[in-house]
N, C-alpha and C. Protein backbone atom coordinates (compact mmCIF):
# COMPACT_ATOMS: atom_id res chain seq x y z
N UNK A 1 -32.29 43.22 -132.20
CA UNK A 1 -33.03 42.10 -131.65
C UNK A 1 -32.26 40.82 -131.98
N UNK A 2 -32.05 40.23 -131.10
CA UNK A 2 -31.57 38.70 -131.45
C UNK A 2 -32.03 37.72 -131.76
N UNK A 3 -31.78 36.33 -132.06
CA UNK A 3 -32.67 35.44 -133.12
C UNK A 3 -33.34 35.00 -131.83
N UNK A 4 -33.02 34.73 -130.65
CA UNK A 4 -34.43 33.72 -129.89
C UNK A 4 -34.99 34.88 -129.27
N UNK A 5 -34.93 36.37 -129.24
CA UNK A 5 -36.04 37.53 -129.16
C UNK A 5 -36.82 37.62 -130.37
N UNK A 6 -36.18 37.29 -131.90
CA UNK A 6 -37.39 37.32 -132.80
C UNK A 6 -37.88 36.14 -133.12
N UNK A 7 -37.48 34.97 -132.09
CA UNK A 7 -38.43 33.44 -132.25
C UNK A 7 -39.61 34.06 -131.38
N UNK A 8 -39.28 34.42 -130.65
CA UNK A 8 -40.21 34.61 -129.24
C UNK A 8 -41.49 35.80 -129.94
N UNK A 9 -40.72 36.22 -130.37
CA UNK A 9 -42.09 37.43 -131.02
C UNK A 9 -42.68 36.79 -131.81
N UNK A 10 -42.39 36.09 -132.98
CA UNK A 10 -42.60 35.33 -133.99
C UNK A 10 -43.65 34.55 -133.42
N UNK A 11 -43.14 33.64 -132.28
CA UNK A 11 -43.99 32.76 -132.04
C UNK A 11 -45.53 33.18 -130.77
N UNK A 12 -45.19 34.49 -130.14
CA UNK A 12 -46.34 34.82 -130.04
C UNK A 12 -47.28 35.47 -130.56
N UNK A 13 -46.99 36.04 -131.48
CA UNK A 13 -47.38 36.08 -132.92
C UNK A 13 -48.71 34.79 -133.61
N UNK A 14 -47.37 33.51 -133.50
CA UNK A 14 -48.36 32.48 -133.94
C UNK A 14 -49.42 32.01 -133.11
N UNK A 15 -49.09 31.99 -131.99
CA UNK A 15 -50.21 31.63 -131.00
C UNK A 15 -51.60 32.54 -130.85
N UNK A 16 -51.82 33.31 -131.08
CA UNK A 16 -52.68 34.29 -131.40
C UNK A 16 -53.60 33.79 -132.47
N UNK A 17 -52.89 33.43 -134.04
CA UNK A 17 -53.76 33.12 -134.88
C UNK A 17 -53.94 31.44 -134.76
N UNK A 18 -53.39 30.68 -133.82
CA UNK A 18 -53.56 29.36 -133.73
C UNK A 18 -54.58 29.34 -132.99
N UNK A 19 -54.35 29.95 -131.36
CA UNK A 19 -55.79 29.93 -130.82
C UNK A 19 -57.22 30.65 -131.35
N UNK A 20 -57.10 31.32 -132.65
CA UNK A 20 -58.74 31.66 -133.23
C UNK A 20 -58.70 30.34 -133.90
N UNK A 21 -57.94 30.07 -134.88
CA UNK A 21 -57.89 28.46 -135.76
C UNK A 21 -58.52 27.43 -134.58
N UNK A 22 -57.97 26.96 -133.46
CA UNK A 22 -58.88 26.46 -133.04
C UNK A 22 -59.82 26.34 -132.30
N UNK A 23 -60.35 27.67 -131.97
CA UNK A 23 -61.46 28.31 -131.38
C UNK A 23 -62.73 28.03 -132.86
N UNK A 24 -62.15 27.50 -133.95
CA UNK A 24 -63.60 27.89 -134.33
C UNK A 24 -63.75 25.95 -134.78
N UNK A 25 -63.23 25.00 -134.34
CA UNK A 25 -63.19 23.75 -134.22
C UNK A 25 -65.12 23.56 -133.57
N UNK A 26 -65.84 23.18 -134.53
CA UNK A 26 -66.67 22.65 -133.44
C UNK A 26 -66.85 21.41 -132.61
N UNK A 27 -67.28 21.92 -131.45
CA UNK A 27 -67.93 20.72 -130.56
C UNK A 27 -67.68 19.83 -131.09
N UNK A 28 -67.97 18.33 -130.68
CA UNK A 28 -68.31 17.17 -130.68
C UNK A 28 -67.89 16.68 -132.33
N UNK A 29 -67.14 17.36 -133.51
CA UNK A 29 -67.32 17.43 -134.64
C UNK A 29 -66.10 15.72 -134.70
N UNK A 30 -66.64 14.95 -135.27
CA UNK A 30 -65.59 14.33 -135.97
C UNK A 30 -64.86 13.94 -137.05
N UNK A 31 -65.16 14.83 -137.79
CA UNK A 31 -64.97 15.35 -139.24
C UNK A 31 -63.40 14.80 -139.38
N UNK A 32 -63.23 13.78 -140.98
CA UNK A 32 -61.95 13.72 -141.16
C UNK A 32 -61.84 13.63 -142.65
N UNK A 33 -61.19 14.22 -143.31
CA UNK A 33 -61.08 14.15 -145.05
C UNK A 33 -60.85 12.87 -145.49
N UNK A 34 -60.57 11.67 -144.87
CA UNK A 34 -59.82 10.60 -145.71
C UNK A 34 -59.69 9.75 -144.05
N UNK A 35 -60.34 8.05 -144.09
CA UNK A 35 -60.26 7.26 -143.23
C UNK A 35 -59.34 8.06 -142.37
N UNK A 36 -57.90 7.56 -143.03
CA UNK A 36 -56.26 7.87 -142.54
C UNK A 36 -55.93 8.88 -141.71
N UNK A 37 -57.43 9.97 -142.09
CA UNK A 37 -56.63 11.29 -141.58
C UNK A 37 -57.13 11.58 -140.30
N UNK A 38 -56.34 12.08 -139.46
CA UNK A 38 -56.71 12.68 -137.71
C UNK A 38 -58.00 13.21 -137.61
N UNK A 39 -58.92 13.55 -136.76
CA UNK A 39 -59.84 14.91 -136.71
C UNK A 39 -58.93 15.90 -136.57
N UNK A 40 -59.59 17.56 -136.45
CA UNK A 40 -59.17 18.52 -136.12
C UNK A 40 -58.99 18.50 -134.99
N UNK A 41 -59.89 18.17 -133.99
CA UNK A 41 -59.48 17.94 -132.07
C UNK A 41 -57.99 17.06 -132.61
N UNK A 42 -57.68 16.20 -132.68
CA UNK A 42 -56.66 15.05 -132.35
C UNK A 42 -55.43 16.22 -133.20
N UNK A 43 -55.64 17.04 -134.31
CA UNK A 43 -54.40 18.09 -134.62
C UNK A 43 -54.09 18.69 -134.00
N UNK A 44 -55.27 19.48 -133.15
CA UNK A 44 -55.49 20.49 -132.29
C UNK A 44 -54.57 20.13 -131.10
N UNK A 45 -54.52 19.15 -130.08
CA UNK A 45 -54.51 18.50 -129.18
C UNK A 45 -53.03 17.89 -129.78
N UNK A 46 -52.02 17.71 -130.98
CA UNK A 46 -51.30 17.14 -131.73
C UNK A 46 -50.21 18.74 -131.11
N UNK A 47 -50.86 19.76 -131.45
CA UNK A 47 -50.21 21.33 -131.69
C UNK A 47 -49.76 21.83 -130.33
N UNK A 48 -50.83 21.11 -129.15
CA UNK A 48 -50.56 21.59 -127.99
C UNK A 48 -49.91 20.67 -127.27
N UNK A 49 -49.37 19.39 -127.58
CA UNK A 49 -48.10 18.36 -127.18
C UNK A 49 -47.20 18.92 -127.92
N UNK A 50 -46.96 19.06 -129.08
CA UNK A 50 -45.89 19.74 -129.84
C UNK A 50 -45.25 20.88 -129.12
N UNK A 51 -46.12 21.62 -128.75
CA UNK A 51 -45.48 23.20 -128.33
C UNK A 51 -44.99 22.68 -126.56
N UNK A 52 -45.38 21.59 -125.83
CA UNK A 52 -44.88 21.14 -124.59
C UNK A 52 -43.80 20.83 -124.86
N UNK A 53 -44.00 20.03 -125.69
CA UNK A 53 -42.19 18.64 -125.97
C UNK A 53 -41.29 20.02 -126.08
N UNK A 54 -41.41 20.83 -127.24
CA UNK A 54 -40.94 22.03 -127.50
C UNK A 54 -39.76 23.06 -126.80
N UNK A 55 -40.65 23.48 -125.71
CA UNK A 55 -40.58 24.60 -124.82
C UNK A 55 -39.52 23.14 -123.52
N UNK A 56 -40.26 22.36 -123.39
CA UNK A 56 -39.76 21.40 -122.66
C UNK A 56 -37.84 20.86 -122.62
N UNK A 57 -37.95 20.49 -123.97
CA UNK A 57 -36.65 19.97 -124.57
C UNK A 57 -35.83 21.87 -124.35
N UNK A 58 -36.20 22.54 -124.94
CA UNK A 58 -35.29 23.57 -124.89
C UNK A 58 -34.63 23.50 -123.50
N UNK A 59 -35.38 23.39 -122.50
CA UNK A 59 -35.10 24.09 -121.04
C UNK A 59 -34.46 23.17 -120.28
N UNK A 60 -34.40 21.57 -121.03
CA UNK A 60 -34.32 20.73 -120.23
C UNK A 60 -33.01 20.04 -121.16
N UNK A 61 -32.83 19.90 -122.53
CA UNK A 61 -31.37 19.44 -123.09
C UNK A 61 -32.15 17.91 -123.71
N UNK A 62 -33.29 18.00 -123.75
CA UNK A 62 -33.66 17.22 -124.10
C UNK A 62 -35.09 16.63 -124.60
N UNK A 63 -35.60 16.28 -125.91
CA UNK A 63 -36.82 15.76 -126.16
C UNK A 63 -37.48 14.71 -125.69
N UNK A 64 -38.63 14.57 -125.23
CA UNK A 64 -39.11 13.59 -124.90
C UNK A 64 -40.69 13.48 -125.70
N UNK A 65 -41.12 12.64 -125.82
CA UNK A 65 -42.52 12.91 -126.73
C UNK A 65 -43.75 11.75 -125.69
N UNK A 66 -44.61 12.54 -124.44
CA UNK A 66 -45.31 11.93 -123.57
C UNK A 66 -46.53 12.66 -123.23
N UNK A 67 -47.11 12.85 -124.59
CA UNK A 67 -48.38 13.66 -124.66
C UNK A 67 -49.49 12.89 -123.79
N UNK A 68 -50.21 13.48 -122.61
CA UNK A 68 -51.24 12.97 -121.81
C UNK A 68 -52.29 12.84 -123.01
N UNK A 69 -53.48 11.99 -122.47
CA UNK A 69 -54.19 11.75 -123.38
C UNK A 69 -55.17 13.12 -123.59
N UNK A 70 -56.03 12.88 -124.92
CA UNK A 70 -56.50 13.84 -125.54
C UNK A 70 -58.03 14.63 -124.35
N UNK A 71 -58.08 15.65 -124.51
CA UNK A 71 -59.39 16.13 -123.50
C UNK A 71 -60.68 15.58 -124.07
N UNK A 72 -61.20 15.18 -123.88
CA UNK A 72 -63.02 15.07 -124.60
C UNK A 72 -63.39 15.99 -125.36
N UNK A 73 -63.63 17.09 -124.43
CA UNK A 73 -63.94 17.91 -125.78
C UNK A 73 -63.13 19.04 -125.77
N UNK A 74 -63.72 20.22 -127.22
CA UNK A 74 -62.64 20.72 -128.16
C UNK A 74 -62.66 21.82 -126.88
N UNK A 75 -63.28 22.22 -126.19
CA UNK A 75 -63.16 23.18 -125.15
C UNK A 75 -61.87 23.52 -124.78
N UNK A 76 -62.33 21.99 -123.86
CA UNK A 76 -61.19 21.65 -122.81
C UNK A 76 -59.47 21.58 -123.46
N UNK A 77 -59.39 21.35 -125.06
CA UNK A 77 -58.39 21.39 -125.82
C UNK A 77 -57.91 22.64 -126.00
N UNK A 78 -59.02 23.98 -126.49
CA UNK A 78 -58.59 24.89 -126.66
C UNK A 78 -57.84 25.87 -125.06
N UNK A 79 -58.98 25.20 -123.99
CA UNK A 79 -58.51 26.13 -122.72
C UNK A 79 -56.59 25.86 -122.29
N UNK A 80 -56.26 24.40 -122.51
CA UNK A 80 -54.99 23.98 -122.37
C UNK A 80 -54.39 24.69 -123.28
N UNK A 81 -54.83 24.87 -124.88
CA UNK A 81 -53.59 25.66 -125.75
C UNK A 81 -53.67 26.67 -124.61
N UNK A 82 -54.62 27.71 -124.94
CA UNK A 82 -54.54 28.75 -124.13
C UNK A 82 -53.58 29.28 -123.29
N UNK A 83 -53.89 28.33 -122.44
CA UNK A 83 -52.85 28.18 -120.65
C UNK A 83 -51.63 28.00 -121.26
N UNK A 84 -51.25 27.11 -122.31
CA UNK A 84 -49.83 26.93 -122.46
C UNK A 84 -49.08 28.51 -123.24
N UNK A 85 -50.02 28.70 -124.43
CA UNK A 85 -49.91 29.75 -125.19
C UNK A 85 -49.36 30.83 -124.19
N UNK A 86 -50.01 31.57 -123.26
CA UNK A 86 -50.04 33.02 -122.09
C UNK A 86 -48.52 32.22 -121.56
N UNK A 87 -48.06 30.97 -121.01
CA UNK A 87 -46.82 30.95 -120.58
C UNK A 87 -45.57 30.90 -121.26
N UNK A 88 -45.75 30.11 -122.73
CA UNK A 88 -44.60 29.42 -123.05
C UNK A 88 -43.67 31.04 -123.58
N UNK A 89 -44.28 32.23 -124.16
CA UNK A 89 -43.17 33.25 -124.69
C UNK A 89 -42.71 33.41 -123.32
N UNK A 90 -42.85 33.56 -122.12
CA UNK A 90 -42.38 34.01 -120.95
C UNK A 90 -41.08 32.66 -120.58
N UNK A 91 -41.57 31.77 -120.83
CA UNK A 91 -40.29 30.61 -120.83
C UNK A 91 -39.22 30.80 -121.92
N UNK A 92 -39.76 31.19 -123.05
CA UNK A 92 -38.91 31.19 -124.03
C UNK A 92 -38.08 32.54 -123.56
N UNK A 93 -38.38 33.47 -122.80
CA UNK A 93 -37.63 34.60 -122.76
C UNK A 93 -36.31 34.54 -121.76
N UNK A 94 -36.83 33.40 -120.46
CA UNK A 94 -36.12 33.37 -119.54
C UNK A 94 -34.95 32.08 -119.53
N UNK A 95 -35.36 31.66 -120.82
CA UNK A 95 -34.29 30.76 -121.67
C UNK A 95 -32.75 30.86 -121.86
N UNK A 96 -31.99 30.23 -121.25
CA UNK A 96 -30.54 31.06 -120.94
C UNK A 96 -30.00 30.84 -122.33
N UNK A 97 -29.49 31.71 -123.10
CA UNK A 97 -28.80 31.75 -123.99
C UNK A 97 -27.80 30.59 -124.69
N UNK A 98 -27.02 30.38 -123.58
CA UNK A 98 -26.01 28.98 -124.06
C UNK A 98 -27.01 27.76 -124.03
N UNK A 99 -28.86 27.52 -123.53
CA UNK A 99 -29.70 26.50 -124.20
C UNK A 99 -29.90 26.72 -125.53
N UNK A 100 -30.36 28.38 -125.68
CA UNK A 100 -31.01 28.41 -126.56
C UNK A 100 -30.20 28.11 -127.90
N UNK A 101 -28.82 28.89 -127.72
CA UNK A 101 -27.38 27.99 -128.86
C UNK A 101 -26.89 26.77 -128.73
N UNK A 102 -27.25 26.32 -127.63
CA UNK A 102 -26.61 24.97 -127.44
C UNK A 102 -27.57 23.76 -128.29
N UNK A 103 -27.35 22.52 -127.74
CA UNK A 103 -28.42 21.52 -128.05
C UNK A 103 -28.99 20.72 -127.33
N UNK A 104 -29.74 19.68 -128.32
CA UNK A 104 -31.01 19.23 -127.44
C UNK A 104 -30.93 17.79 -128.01
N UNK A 105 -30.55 17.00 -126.91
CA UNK A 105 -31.45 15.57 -127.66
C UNK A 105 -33.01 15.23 -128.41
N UNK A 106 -32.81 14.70 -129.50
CA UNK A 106 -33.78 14.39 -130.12
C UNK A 106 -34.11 13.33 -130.84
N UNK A 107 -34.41 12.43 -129.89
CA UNK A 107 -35.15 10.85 -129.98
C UNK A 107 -33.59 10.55 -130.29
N UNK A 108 -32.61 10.48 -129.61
CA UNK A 108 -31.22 9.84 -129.81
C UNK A 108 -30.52 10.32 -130.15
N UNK A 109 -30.43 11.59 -130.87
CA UNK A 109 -29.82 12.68 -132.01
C UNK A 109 -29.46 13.51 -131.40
N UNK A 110 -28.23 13.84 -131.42
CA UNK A 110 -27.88 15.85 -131.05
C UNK A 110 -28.63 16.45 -131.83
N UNK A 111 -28.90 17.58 -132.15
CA UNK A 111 -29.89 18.65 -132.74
C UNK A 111 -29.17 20.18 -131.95
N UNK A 112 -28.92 21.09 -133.29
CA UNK A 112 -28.99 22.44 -132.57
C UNK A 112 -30.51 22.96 -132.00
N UNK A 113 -30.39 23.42 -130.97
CA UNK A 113 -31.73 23.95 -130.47
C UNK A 113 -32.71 24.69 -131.27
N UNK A 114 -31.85 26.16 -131.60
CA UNK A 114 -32.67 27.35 -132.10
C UNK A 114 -33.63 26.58 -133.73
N UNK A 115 -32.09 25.76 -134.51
CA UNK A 115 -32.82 25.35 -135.37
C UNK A 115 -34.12 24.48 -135.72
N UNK A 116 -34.22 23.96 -133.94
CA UNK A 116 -34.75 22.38 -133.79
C UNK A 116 -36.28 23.38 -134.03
N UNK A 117 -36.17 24.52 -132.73
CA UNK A 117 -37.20 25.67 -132.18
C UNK A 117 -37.99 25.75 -133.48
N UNK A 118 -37.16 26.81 -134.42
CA UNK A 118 -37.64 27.35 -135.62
C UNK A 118 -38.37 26.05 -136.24
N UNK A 119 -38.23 24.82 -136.42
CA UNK A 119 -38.61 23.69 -137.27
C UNK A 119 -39.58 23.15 -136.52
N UNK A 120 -39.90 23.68 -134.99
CA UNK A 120 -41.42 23.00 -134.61
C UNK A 120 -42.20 24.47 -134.79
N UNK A 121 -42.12 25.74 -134.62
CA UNK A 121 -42.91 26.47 -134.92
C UNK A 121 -43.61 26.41 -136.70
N UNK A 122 -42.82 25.82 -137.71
CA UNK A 122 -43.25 25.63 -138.90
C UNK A 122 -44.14 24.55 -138.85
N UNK A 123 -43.97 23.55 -137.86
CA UNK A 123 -44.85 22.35 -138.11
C UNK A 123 -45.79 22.80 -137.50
N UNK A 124 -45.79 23.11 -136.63
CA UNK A 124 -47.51 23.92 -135.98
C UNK A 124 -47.78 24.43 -136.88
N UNK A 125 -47.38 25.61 -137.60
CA UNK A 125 -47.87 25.98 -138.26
C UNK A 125 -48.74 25.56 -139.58
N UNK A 126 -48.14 24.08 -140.05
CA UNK A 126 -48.18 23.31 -141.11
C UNK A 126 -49.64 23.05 -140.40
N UNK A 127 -49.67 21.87 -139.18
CA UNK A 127 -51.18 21.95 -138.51
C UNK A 127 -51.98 22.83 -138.52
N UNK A 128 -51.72 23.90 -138.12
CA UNK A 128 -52.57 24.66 -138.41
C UNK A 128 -53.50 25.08 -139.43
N UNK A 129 -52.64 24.59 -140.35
CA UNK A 129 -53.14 24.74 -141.79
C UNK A 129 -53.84 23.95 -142.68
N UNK A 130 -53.91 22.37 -141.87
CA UNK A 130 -54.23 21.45 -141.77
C UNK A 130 -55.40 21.74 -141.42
N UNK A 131 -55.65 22.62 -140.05
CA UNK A 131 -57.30 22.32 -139.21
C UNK A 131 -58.19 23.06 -140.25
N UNK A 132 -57.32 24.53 -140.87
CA UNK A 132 -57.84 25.48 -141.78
C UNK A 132 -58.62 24.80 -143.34
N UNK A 133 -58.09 23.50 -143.27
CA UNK A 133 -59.09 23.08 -144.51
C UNK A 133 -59.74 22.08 -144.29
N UNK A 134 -60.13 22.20 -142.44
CA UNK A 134 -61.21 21.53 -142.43
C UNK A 134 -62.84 22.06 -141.53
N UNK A 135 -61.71 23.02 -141.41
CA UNK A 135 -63.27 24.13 -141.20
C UNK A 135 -64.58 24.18 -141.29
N UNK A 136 -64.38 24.40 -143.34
CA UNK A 136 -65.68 24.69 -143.89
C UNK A 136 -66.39 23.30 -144.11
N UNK A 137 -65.76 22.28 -144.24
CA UNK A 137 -66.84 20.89 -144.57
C UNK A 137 -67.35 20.92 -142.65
N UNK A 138 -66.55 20.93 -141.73
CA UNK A 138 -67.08 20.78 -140.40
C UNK A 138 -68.46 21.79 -140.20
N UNK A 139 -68.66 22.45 -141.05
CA UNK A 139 -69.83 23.73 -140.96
C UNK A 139 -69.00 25.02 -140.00
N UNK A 140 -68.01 25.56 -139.97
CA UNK A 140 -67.24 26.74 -139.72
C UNK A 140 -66.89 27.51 -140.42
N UNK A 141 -66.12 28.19 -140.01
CA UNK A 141 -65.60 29.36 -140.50
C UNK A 141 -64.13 29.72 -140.68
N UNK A 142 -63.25 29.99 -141.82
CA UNK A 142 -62.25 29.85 -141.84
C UNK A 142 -61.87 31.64 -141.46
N UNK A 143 -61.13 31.63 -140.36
CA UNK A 143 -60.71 33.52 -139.96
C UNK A 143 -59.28 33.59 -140.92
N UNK A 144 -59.08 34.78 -141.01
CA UNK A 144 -57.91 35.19 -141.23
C UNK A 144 -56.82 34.69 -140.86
N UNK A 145 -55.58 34.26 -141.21
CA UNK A 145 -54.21 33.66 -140.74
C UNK A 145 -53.26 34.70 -140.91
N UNK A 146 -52.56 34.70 -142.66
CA UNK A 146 -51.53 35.94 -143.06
C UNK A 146 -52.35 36.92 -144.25
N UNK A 147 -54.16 36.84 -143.53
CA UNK A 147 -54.78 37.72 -144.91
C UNK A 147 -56.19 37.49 -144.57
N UNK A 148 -56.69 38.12 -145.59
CA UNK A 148 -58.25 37.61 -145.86
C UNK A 148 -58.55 36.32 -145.81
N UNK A 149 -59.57 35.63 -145.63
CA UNK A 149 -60.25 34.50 -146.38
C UNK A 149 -61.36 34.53 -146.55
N UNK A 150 -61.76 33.66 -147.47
CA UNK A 150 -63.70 33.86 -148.09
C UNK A 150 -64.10 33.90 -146.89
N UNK A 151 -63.92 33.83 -145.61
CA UNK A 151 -65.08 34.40 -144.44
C UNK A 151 -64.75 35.45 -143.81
N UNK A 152 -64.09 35.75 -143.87
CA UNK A 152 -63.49 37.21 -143.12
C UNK A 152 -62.42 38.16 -144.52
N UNK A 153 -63.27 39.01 -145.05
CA UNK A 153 -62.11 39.52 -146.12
C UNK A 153 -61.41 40.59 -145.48
């Protein structure tokens, strides 16, 4: 298997446990730990511009960061991951090789691609982990990620 066949697994992989993470976001919730800090919608909605710019810059030689504005509600946030989630491994597959080794502008910067790839799937992931400790004060439920958790052992 080659490294952007085991990004591609990897990362549908992650999309799986990202869309339960924010499937259990409630409604209308505007829950934030600290003035400073985002809600979970605005991370949520943060994860699914991330994975556009992403998939985007790979295919195109270049980053751009022009996230449409946020949906109202967490629904309409999760149905867009969704939609993006079911396409982007199919983009990532049909990804020509000399992109996926080559590079990508980034905000002015050359950048190798694969490495740029691997370093936004960690930051989602980092979000993700983010929405995960805000769950239980929102009145939810934290599911499983790489294990048990006190709600699902």
């Amino acid at each position: 298997m080659d490294e952007k066949a085991l990004f591609t697994k990897f990362w549908a992989h992650e999309t799986k446990t990202t869309s339960t993470v924010l499937s259990r976001i409630p409604e209308g919730s505007d829950y934030r730990p600290d003035p400073k800090s985002r809600t979970a919608q605005e991370i949520a909605w943060q994860i699914v511009c991330e994975e556009q710019m992403i998939i985007d810059a790979l295919e195109s030689g270049k980053a751009a960061w022009t996230p449409p504005p946020m949906p109202a509600s967490m629904t309409d946030v999760l149905a867009a991951y969704d939609r993006q989630a079911a396409e982007l491994p199919r983009r990532l597959e049909r990804l020509p090789a000399e992109r996926w080794n080559g590079t990508l502008e980034f905000f002015g910067r050359e950048r190798p691609a694969s490495p740029m790839a691997w370093s936004f799937l960690f930051d989602l992931v980092h979000h993700r982990g983010q929405i995960t400790t805000y769950l239980r004060p929102m009145g939810s439920t934290v599911p499983q990620v790489y294990g048990p958790s006190g709600d699902e052992p």
